[in-house]
PDB file of N, CA and C in Angstrom:
ATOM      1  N   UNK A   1       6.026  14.086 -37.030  1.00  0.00           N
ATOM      2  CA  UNK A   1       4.833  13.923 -36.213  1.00  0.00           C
ATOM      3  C   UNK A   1       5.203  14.093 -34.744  1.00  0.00           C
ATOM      4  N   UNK A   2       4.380  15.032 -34.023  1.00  0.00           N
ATOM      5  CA  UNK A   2       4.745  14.846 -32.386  1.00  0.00           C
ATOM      6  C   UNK A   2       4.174  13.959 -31.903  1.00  0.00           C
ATOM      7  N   UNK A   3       4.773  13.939 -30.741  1.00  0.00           N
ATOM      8  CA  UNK A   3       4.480  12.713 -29.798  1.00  0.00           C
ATOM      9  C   UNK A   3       3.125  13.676 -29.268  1.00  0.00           C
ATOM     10  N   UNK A   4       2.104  12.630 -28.460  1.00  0.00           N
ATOM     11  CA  UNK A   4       1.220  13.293 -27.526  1.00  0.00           C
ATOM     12  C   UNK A   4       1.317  14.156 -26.434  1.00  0.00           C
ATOM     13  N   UNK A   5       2.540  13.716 -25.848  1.00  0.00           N
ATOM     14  CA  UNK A   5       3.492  14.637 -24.532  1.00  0.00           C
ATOM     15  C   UNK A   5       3.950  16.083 -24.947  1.00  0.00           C
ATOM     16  N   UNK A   6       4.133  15.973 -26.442  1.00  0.00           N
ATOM     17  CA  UNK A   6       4.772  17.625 -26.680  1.00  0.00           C
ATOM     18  C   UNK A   6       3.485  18.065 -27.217  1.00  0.00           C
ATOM     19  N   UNK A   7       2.767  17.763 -27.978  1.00  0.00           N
ATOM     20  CA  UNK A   7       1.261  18.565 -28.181  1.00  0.00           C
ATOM     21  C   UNK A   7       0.614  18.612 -27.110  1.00  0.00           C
ATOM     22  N   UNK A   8       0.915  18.173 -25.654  1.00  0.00           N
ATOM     23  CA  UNK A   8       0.377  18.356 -24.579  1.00  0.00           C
ATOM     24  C   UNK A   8       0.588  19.179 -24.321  1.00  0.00           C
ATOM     25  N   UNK A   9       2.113  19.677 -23.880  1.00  0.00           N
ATOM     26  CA  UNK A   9       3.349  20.602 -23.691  1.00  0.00           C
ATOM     27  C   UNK A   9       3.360  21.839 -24.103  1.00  0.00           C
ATOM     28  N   UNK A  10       3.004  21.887 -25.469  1.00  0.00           N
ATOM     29  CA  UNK A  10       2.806  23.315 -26.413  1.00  0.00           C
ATOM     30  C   UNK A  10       2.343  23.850 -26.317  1.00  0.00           C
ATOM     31  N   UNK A  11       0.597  22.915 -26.021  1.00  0.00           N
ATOM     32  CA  UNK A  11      -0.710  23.505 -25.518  1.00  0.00           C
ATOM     33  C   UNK A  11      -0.786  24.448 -24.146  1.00  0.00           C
ATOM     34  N   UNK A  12       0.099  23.637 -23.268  1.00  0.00           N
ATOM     35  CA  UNK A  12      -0.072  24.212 -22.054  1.00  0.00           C
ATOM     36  C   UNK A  12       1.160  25.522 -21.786  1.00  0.00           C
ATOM     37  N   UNK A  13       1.996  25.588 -22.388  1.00  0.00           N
ATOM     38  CA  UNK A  13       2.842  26.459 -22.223  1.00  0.00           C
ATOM     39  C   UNK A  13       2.006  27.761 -22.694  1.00  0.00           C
ATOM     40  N   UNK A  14       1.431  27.645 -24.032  1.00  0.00           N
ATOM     41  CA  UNK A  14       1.081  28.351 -25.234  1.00  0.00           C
ATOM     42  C   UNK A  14      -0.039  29.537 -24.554  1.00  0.00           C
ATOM     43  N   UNK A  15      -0.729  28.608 -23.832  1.00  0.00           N
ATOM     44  CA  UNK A  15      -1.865  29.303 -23.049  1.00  0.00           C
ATOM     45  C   UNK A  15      -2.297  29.643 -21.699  1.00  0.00           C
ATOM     46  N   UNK A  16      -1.225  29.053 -21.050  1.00  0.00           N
ATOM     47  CA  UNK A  16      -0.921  29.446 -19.798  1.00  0.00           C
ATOM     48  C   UNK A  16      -0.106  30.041 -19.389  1.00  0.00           C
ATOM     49  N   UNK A  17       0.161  31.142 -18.270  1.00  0.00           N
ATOM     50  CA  UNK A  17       1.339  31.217 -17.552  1.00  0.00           C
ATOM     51  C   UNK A  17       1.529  30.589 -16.217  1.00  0.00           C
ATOM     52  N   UNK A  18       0.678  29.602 -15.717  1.00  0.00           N
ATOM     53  CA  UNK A  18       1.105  29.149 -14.716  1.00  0.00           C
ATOM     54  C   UNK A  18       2.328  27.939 -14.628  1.00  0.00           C
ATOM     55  N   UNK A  19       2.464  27.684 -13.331  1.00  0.00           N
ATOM     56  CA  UNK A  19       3.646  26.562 -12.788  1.00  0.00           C
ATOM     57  C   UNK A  19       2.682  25.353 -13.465  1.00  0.00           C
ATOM     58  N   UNK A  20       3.851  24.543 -13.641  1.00  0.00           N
ATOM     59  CA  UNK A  20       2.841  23.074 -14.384  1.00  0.00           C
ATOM     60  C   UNK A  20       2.967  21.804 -13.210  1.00  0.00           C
ATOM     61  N   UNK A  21       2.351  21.290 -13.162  1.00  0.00           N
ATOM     62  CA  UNK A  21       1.986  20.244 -12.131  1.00  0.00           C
ATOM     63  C   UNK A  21       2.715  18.425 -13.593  1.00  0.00           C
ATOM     64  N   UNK A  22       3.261  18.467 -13.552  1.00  0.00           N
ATOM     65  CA  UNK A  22       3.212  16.756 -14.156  1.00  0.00           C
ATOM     66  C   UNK A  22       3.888  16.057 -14.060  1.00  0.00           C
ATOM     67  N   UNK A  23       3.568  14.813 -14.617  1.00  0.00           N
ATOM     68  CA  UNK A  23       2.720  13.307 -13.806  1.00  0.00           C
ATOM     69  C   UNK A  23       3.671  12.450 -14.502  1.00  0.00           C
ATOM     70  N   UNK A  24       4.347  11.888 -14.273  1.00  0.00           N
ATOM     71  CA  UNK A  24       4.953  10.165 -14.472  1.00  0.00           C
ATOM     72  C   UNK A  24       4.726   9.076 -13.993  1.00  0.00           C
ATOM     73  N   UNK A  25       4.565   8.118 -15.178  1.00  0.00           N
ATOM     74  CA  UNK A  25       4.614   7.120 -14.031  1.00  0.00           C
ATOM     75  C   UNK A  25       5.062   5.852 -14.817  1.00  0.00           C
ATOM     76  N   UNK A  26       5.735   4.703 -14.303  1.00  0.00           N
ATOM     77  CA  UNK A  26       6.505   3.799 -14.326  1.00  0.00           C
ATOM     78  C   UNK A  26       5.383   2.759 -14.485  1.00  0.00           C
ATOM     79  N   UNK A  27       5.764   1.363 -14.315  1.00  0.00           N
ATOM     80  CA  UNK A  27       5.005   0.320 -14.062  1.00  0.00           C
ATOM     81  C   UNK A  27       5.059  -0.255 -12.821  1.00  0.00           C
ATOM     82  N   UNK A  28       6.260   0.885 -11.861  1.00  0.00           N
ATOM     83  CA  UNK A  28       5.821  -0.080 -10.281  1.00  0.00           C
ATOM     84  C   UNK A  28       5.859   1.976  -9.536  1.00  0.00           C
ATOM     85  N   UNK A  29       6.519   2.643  -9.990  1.00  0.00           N
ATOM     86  CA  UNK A  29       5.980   3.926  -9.548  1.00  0.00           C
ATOM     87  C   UNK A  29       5.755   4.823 -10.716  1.00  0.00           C
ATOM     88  N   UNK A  30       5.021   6.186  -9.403  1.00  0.00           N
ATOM     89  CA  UNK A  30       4.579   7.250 -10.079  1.00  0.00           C
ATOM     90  C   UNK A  30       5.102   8.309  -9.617  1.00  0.00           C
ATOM     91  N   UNK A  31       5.345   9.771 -10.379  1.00  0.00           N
ATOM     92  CA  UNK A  31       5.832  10.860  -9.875  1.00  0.00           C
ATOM     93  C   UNK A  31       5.265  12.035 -10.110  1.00  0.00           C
ATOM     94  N   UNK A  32       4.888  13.139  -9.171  1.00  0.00           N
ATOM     95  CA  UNK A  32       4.705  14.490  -9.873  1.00  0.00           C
ATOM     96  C   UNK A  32       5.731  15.764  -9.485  1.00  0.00           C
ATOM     97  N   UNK A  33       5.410  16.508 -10.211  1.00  0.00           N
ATOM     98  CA  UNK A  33       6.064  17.532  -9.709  1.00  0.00           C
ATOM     99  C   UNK A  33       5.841  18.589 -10.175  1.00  0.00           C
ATOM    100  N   UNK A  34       6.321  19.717  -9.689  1.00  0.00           N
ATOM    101  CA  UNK A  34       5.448  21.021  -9.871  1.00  0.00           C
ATOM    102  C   UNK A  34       7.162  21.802 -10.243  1.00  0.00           C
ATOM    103  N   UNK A  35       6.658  22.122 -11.893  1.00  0.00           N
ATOM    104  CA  UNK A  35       7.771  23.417 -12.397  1.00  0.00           C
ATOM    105  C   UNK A  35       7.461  24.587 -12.663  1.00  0.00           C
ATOM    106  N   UNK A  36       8.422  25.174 -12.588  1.00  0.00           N
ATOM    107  CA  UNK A  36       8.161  27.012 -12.770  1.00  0.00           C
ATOM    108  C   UNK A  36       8.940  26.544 -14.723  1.00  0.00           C
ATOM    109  N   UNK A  37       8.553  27.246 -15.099  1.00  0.00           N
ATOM    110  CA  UNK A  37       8.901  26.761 -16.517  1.00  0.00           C
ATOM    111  C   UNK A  37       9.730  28.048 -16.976  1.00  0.00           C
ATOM    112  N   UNK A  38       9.739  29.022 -16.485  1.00  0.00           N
ATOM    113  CA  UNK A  38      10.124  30.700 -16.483  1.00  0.00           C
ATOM    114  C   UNK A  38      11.570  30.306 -16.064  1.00  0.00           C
ATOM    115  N   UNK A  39      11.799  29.752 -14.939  1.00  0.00           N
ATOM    116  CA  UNK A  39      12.851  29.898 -13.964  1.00  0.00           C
ATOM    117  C   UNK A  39      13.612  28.178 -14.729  1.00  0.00           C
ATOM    118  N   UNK A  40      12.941  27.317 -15.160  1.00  0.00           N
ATOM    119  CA  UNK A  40      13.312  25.870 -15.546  1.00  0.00           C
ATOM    120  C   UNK A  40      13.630  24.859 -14.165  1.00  0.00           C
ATOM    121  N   UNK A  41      13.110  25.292 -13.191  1.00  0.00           N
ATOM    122  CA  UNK A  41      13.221  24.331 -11.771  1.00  0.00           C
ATOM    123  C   UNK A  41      11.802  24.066 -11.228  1.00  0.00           C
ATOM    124  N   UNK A  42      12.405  23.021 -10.514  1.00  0.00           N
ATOM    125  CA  UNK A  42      11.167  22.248 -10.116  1.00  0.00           C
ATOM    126  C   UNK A  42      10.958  23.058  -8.351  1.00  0.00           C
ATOM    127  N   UNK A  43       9.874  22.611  -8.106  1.00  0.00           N
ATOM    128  CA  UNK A  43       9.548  23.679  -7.119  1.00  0.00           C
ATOM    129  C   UNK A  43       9.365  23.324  -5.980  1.00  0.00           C
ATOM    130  N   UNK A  44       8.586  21.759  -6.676  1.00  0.00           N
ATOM    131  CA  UNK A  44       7.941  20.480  -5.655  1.00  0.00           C
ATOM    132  C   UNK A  44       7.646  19.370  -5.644  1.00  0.00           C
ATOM    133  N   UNK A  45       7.814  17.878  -5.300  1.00  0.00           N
ATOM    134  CA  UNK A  45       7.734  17.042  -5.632  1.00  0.00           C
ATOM    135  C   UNK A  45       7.448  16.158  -5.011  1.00  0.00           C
ATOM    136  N   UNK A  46       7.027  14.785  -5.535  1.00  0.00           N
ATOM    137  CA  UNK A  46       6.635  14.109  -4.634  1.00  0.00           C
ATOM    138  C   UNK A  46       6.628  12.391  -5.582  1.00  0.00           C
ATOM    139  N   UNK A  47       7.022  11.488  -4.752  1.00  0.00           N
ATOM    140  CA  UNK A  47       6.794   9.759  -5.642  1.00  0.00           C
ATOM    141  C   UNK A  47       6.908   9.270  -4.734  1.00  0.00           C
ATOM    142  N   UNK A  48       6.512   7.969  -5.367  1.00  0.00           N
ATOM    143  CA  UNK A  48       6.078   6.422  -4.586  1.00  0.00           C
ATOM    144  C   UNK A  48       7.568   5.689  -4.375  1.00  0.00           C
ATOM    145  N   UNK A  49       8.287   6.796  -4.398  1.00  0.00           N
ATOM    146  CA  UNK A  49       9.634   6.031  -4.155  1.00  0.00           C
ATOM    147  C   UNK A  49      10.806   6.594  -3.022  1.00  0.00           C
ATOM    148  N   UNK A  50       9.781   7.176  -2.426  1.00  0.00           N
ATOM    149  CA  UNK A  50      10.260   8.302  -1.572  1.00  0.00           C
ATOM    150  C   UNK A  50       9.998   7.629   0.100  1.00  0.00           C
ATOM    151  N   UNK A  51      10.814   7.201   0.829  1.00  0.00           N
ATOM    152  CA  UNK A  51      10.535   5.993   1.983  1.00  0.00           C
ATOM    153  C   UNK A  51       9.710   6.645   3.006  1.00  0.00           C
ATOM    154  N   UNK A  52       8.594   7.250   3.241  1.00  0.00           N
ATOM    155  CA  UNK A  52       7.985   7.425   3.386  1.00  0.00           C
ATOM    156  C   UNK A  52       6.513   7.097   3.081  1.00  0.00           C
ATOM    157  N   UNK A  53       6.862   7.244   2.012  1.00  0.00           N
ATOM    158  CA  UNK A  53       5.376   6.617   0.916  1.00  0.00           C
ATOM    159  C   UNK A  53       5.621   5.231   0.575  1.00  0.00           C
ATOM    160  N   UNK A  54       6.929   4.634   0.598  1.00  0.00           N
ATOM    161  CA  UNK A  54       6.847   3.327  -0.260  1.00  0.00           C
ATOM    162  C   UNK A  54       7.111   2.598   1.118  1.00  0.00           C
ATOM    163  N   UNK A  55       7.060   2.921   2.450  1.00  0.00           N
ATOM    164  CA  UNK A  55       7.253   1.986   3.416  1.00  0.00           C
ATOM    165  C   UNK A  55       5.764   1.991   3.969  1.00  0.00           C
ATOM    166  N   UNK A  56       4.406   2.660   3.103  1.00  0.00           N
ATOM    167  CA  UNK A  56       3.249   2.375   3.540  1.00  0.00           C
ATOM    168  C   UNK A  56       3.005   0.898   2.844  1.00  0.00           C
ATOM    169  N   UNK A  57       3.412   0.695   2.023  1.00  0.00           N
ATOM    170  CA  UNK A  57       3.088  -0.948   0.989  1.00  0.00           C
ATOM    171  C   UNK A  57       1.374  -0.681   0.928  1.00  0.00           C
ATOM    172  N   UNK A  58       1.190   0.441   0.298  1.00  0.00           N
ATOM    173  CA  UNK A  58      -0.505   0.620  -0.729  1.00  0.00           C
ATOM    174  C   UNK A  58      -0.168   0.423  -1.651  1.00  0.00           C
ATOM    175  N   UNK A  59      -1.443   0.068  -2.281  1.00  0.00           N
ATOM    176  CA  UNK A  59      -1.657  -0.534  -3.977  1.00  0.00           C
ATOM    177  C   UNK A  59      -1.501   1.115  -4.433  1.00  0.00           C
ATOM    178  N   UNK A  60      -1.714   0.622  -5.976  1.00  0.00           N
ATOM    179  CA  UNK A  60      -1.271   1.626  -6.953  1.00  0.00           C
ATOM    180  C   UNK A  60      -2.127   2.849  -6.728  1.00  0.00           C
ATOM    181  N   UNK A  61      -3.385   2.558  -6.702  1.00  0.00           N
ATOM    182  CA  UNK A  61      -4.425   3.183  -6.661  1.00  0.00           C
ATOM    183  C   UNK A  61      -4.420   4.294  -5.368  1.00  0.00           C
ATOM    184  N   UNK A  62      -3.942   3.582  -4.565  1.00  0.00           N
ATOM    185  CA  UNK A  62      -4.168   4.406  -2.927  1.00  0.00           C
ATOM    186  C   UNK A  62      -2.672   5.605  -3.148  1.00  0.00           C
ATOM    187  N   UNK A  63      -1.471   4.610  -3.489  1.00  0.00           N
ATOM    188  CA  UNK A  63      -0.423   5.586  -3.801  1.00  0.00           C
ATOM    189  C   UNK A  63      -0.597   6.900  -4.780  1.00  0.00           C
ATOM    190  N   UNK A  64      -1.494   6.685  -5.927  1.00  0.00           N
ATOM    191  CA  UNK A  64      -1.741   7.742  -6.923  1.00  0.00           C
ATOM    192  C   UNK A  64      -2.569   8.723  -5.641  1.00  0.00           C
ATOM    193  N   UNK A  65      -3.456   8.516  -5.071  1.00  0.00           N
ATOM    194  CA  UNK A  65      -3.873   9.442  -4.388  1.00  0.00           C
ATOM    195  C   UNK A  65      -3.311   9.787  -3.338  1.00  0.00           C
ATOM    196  N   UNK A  66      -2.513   9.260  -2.497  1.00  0.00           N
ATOM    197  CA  UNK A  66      -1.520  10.039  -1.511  1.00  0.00           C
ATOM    198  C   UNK A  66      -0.513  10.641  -2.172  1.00  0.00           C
ATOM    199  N   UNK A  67      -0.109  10.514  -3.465  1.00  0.00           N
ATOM    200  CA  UNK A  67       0.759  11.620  -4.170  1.00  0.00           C
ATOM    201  C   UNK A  67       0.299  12.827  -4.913  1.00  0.00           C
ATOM    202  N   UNK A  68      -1.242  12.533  -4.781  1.00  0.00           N
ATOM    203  CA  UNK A  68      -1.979  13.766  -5.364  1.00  0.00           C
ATOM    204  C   UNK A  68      -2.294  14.637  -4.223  1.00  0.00           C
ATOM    205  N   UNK A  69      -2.396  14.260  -3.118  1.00  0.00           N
ATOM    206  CA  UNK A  69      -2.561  14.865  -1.425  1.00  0.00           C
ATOM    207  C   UNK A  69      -1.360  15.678  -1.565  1.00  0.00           C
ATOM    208  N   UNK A  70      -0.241  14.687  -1.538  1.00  0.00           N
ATOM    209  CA  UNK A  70       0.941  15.360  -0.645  1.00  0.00           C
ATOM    210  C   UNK A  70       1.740  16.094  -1.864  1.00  0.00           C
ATOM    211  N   UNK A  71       1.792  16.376  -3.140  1.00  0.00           N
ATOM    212  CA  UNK A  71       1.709  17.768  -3.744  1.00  0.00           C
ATOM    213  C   UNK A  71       1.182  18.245  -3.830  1.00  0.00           C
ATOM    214  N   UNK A  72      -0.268  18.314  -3.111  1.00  0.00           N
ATOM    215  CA  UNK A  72      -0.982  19.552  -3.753  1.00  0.00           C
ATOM    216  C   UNK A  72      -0.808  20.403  -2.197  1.00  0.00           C
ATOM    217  N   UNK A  73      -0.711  20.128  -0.949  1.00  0.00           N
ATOM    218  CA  UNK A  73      -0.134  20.189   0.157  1.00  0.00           C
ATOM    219  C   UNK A  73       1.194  20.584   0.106  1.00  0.00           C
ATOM    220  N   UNK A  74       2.240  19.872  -0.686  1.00  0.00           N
ATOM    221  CA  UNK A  74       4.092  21.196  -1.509  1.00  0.00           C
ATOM    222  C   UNK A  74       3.461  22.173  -1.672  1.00  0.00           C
ATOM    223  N   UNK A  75       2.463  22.111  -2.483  1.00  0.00           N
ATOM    224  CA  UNK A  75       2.292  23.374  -3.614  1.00  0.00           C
ATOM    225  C   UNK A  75       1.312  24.347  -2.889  1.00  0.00           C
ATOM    226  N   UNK A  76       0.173  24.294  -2.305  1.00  0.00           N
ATOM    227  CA  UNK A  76      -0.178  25.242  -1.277  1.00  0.00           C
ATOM    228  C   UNK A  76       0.849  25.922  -0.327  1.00  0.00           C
ATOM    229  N   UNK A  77       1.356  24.802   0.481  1.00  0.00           N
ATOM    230  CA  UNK A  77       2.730  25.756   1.257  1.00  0.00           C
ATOM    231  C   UNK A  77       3.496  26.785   0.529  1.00  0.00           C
ATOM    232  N   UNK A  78       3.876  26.461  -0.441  1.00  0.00           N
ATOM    233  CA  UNK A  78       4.592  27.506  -1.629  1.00  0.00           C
ATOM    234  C   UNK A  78       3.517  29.040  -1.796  1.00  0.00           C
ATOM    235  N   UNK A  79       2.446  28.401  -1.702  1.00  0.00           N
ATOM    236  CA  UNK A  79       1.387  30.056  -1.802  1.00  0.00           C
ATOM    237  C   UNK A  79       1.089  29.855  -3.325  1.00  0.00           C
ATOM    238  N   UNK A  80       1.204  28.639  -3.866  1.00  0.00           N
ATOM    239  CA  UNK A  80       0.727  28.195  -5.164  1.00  0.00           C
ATOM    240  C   UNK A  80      -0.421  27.515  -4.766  1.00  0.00           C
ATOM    241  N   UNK A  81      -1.822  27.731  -5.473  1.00  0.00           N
ATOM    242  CA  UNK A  81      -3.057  27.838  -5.761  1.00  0.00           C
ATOM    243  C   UNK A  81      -3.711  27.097  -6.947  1.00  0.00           C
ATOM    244  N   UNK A  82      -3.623  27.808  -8.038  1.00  0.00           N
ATOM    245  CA  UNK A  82      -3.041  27.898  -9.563  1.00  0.00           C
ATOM    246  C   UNK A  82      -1.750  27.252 -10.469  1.00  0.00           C
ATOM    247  N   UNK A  83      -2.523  26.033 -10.728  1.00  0.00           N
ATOM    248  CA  UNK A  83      -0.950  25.460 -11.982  1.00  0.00           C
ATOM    249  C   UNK A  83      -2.210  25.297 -13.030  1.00  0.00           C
ATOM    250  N   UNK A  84      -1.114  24.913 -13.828  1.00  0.00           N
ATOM    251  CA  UNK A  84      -1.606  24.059 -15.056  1.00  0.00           C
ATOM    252  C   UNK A  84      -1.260  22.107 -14.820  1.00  0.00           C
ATOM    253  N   UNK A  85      -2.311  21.413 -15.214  1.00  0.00           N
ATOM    254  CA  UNK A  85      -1.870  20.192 -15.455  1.00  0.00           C
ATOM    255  C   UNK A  85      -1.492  19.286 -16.824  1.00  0.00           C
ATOM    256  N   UNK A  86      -0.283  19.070 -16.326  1.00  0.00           N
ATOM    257  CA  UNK A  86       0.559  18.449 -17.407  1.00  0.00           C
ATOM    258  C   UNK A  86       0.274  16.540 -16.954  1.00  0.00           C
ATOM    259  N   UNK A  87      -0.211  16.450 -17.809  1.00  0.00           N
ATOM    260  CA  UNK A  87      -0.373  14.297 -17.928  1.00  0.00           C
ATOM    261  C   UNK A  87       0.606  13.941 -18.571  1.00  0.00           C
ATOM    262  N   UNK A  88       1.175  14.689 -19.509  1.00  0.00           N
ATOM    263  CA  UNK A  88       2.016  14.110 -20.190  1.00  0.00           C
ATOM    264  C   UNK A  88       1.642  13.584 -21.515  1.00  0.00           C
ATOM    265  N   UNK A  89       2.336  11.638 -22.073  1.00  0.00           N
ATOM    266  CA  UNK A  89       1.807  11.122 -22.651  1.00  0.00           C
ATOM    267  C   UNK A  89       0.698  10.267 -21.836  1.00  0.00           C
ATOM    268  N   UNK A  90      -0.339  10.395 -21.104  1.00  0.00           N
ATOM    269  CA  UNK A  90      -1.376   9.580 -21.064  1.00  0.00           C
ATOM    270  C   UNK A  90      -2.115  10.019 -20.927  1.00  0.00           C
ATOM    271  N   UNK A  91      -3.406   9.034 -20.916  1.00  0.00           N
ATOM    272  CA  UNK A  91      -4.427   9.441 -21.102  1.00  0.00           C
ATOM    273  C   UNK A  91      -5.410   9.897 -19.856  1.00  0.00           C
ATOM    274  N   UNK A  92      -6.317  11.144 -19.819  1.00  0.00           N
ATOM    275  CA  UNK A  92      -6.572  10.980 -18.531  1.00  0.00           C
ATOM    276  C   UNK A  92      -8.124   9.972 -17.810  1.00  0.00           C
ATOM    277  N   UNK A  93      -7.077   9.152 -17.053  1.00  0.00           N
ATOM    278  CA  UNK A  93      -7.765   8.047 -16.512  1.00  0.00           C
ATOM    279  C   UNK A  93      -7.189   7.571 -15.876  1.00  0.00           C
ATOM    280  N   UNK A  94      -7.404   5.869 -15.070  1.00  0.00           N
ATOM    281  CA  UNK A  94      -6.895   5.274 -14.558  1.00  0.00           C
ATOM    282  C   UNK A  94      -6.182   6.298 -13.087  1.00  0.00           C
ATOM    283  N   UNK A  95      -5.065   5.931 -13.022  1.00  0.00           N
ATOM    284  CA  UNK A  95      -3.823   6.421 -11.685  1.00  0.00           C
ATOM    285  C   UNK A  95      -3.747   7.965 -12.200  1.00  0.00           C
ATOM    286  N   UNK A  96      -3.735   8.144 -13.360  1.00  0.00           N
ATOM    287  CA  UNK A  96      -4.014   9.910 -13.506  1.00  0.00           C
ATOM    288  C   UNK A  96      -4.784  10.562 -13.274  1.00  0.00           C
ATOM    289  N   UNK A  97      -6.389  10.058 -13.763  1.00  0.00           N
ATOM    290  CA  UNK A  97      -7.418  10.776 -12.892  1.00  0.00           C
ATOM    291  C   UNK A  97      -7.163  10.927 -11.549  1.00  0.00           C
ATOM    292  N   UNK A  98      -6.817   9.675 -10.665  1.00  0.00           N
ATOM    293  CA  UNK A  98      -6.823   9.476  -9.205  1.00  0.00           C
ATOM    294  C   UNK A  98      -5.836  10.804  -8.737  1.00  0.00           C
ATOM    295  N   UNK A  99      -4.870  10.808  -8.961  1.00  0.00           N
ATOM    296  CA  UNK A  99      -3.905  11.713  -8.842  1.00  0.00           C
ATOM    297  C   UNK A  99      -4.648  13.093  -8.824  1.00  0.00           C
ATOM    298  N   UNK A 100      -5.172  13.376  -9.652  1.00  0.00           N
ATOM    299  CA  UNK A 100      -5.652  14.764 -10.576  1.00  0.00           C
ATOM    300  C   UNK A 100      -6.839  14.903  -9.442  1.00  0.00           C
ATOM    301  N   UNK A 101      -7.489  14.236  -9.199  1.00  0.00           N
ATOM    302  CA  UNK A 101      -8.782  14.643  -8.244  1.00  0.00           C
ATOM    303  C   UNK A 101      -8.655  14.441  -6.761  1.00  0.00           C
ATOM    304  N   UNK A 102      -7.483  14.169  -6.343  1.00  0.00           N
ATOM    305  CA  UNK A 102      -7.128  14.126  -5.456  1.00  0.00           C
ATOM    306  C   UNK A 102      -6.500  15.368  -4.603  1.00  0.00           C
ATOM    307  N   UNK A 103      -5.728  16.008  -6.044  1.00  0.00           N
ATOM    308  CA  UNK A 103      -4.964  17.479  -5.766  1.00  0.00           C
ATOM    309  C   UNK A 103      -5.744  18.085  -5.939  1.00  0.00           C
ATOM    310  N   UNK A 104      -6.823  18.104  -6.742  1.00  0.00           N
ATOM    311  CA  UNK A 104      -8.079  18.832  -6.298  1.00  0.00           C
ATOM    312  C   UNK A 104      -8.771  19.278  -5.186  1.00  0.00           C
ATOM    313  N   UNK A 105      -8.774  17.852  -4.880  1.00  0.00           N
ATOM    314  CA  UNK A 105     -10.193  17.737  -4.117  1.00  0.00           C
ATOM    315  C   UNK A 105      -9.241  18.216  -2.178  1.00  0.00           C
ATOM    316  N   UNK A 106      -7.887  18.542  -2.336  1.00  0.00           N
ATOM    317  CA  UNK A 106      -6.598  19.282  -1.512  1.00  0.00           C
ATOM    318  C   UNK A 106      -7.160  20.831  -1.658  1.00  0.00           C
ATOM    319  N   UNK A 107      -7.382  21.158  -2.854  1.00  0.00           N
ATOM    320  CA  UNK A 107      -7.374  22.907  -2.419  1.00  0.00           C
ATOM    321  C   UNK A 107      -6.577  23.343  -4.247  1.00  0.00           C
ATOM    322  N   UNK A 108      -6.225  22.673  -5.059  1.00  0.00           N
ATOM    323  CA  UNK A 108      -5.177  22.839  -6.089  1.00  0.00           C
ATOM    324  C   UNK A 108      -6.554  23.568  -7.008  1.00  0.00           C
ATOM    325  N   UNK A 109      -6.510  24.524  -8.278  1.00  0.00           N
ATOM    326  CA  UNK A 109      -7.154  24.591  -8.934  1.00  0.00           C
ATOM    327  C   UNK A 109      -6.313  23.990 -10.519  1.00  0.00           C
ATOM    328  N   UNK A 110      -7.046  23.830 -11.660  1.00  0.00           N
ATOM    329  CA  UNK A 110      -6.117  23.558 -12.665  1.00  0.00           C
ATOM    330  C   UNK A 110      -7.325  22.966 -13.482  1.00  0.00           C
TER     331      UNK A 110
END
């Protein structure tokens, strides 16, 4: 039986060719990052653990969306437009939606 993360994974490889945008997250942080899956490197990144972001002391909520800002802001500079989004194993809601409509609502399509 697969896990939810690799039927996520399969899906998105399977039918896309874009860079993938995805999402981790911990119980005190979160991370994204943007891979070229062609090349196997990451391109761009960004977490709540990065002293910059974690010397603002925002709640979870505010951090999911300044990490959805400030990659989708990596990933424009790059002349990336266009990813795919990878959640992973969760579900989308909570700190993932926030994230996800945040890099949106930046300029990201997906």
């Amino acid at each position: 039986m697969k896990t939810r993360a690799e039927k996520n994974r399969y899906k998105l490889k399977k039918v896309s060719t874009r860079n993938r945008l995805s999402v981790f997250k911990s119980n005190c942080h979160i991370y994204a990052q943007l891979i070229d899956d062609k090349k196997g490197a990451t391109l761009a990144s960004s977490a709540s653990v990065e002293p910059k972001i974690k010397n603002q002391n925002l709640k979870k909520k505010e951090l999911a969306e300044l990490i959805g800002k400030d990659i989708a802001k990596k990933t424009i500079s790059l002349g990336i437009k266009d990813v795919s989004f990878d959640r992973g194993k969760y579900k989308y809601h909570g700190l993932i939606k926030i994230l996800a409509e945040a890099a949106r609502n930046e300029g990201l399509n997906f």
